[in-house]
N, C-alpha and C. Protein backbone atom coordinates (compact mmCIF):
# COMPACT_ATOMS: atom_id res chain seq x y z
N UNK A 1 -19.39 33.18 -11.87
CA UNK A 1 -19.90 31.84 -11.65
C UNK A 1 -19.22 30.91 -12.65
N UNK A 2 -18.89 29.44 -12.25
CA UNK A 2 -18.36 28.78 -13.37
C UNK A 2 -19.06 27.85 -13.95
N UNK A 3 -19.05 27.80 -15.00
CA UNK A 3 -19.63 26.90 -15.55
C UNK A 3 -18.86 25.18 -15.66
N UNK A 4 -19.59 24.18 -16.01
CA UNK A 4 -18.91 22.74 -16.30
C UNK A 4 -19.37 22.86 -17.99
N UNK A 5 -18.17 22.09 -18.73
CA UNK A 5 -18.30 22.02 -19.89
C UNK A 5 -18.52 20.55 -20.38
N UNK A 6 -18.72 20.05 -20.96
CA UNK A 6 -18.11 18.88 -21.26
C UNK A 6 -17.80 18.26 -22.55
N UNK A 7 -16.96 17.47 -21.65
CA UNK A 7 -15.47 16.89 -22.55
C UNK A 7 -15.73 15.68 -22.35
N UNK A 8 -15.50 15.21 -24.10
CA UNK A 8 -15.54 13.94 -24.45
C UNK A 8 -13.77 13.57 -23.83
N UNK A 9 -13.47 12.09 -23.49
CA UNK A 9 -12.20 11.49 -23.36
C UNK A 9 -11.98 11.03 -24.51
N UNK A 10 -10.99 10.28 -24.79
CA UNK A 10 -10.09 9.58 -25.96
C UNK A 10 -10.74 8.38 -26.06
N UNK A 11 -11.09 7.90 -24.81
CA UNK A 11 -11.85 6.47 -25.37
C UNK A 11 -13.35 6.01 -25.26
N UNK A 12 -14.19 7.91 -25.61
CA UNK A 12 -15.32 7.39 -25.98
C UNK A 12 -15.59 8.36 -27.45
N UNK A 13 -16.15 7.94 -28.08
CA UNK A 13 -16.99 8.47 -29.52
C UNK A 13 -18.02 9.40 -29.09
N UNK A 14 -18.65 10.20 -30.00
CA UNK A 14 -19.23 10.68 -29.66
C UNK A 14 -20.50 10.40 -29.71
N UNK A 15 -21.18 9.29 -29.75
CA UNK A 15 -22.37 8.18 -29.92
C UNK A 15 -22.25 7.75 -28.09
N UNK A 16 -21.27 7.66 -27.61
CA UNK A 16 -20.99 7.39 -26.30
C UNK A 16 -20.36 6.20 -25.51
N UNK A 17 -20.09 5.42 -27.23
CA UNK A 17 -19.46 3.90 -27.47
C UNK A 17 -17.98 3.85 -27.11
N UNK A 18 -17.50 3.05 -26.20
CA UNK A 18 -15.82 3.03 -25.95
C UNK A 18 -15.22 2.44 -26.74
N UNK A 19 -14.38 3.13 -27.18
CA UNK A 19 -13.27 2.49 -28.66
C UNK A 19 -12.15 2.06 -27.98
N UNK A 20 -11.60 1.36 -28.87
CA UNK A 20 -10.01 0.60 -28.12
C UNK A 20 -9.42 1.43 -27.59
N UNK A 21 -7.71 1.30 -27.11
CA UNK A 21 -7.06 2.69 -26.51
C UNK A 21 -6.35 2.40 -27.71
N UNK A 22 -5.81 3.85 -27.73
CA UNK A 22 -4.89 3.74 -28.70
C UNK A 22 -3.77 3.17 -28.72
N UNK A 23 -3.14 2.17 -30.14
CA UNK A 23 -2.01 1.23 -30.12
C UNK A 23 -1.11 1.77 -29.50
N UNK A 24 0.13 1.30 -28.94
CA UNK A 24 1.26 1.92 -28.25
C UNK A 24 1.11 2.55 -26.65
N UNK A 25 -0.57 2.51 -26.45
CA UNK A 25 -0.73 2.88 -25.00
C UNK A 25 -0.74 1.93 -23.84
N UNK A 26 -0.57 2.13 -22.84
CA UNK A 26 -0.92 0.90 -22.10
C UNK A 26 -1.95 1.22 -20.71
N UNK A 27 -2.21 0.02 -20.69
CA UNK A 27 -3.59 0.30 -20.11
C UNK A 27 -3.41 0.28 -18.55
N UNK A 28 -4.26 1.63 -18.09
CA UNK A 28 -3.37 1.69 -16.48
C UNK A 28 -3.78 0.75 -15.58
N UNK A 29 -4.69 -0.43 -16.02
CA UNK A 29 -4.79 -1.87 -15.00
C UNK A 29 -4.15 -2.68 -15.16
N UNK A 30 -3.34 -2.62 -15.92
CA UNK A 30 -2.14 -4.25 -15.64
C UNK A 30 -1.65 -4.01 -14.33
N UNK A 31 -1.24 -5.25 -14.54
CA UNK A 31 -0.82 -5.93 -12.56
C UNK A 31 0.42 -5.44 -12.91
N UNK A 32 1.25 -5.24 -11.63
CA UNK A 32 2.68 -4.62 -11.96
C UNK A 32 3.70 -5.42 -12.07
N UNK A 33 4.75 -5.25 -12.40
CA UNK A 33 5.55 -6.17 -12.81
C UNK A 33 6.55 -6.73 -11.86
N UNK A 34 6.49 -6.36 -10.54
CA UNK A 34 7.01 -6.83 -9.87
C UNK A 34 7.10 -6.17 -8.12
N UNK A 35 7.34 -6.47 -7.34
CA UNK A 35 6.95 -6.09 -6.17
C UNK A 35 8.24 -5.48 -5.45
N UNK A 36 8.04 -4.05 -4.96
CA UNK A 36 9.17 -3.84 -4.29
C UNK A 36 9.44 -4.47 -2.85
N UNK A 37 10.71 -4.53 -2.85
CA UNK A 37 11.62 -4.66 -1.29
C UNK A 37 11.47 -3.97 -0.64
N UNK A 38 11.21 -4.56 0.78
CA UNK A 38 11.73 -3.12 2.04
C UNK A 38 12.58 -3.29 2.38
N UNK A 39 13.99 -2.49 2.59
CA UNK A 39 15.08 -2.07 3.28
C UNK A 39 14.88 -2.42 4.45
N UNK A 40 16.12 -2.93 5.28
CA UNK A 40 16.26 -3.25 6.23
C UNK A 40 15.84 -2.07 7.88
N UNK A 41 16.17 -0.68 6.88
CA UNK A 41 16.02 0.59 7.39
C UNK A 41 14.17 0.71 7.53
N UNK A 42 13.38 1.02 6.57
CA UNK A 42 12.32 0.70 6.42
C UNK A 42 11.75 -0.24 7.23
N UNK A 43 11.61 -1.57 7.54
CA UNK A 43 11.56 -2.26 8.22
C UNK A 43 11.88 -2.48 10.13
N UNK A 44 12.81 -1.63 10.30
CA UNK A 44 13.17 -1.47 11.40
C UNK A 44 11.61 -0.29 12.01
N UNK A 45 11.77 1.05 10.98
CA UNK A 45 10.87 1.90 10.84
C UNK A 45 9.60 1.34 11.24
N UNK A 46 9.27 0.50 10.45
CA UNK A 46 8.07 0.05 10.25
C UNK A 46 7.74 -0.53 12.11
N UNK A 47 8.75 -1.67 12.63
CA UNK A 47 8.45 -1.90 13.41
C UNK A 47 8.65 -1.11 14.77
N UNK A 48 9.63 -0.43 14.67
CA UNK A 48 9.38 0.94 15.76
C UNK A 48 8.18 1.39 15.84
N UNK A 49 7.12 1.87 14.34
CA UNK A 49 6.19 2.84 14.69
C UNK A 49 4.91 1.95 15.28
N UNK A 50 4.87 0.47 14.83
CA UNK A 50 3.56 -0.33 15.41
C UNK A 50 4.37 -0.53 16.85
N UNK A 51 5.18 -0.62 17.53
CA UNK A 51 5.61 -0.92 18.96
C UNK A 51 5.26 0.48 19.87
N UNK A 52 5.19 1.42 19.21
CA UNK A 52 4.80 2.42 19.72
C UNK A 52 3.68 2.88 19.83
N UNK A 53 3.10 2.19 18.86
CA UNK A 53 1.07 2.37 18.57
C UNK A 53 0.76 1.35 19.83
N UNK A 54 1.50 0.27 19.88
CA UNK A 54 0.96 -0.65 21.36
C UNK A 54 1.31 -0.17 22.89
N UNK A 55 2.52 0.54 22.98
CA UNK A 55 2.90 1.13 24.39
C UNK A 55 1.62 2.11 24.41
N UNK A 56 1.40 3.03 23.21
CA UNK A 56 0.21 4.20 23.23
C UNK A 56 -1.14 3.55 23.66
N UNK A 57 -1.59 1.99 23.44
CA UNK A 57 -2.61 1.39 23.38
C UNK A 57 -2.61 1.26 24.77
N UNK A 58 -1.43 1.05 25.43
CA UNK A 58 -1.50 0.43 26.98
C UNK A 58 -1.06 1.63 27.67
N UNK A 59 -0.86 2.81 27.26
CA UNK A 59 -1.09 3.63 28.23
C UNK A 59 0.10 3.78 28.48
N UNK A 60 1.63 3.78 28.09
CA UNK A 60 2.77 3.82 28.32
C UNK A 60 3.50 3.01 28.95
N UNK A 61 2.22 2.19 29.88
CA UNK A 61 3.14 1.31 30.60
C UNK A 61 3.94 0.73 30.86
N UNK A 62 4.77 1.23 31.99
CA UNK A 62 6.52 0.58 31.54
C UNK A 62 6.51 -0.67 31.79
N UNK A 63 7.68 -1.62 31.25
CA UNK A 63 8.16 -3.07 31.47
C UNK A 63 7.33 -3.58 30.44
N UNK A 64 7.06 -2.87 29.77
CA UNK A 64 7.00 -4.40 28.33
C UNK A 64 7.13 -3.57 26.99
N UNK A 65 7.99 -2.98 26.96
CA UNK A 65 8.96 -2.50 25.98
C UNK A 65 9.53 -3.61 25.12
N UNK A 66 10.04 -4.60 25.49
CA UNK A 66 10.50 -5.81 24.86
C UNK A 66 9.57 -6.60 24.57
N UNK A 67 8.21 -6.68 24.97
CA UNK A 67 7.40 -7.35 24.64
C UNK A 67 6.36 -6.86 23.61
N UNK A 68 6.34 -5.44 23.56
CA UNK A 68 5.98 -4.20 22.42
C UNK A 68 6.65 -5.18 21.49
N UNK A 69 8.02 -4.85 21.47
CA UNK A 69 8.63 -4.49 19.92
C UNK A 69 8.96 -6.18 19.40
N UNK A 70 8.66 -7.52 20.16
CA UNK A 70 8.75 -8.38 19.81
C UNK A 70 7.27 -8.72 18.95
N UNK A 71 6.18 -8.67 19.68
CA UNK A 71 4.85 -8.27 19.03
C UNK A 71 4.73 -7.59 17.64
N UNK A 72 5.50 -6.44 17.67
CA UNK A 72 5.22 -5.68 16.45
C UNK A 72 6.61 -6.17 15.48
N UNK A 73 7.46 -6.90 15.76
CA UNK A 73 8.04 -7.42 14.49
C UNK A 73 7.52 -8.30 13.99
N UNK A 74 6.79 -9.04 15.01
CA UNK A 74 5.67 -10.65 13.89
C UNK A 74 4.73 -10.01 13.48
N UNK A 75 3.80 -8.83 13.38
CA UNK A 75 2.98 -8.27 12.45
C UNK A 75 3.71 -7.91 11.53
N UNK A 76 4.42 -7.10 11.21
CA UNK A 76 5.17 -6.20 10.51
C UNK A 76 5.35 -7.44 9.28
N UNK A 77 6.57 -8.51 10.18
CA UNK A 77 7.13 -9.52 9.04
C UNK A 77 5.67 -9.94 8.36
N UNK A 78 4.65 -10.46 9.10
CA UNK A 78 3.48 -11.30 8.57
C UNK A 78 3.03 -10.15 7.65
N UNK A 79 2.95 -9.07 7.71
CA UNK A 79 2.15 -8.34 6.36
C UNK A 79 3.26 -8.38 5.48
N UNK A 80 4.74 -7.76 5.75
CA UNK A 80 5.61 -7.65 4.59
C UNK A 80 5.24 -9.32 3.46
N UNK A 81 5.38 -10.26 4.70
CA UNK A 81 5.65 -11.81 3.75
C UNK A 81 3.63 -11.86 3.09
N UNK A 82 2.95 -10.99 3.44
CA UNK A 82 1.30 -10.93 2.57
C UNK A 82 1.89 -10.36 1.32
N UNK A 83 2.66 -9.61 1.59
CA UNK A 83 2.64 -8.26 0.59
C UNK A 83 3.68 -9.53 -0.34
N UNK A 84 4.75 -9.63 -0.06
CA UNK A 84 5.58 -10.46 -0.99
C UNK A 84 4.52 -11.60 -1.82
N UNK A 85 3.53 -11.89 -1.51
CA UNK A 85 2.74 -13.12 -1.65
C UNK A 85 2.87 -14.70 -1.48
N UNK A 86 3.75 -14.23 -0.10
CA UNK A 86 4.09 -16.54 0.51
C UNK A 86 3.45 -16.04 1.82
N UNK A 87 3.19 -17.10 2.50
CA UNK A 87 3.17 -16.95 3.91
C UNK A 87 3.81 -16.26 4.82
N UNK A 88 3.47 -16.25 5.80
CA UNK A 88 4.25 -15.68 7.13
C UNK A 88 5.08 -16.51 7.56
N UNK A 89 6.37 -16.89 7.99
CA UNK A 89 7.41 -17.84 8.95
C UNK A 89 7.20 -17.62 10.42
């Protein structure tokens, strides 16, 4: 059978009070420093797999294949340009 032990962390005392972190550490909530790019490759990806989630939605139905993948590039762009943090074009 196992037992649980317990273990104090680094940033509490043993009173149960949280002490600073230690100097030189950094603290794993800072905002990040900058936002990655998607590749043109990625992006293509991206919008292949939502054009295909909509043909799946409609049942395969042929003749709007072009109307799939025009659909799923204005989502795609509108979240990438959320994610960048400006608007959608």
């Amino acid at each position: 059978m196992a037992t649980r032990r317990s273990v104090e962390t680094p940033a509490t005392t043993a009173s149960g009070a949280r002490s600073a972190p230690a100097k030189g550490k950094r603290s794993t909530s800072s905002k990040p420093a900058g936002r990655a790019t998607v590749s043109a490759e990625d992006r293509r990806t991206m919008i292949a797999e939502a054009a295909y989630l909509r043909a799946e939605r409609r049942g395969f139905d042929p003749g709007h294949e072009t109307e799939d993948w025009l659909a799923a590039e204005e989502e795609v762009d509108a979240l990438l340009a959320l994610g960048q943090g400006g608007p959608a074009q």
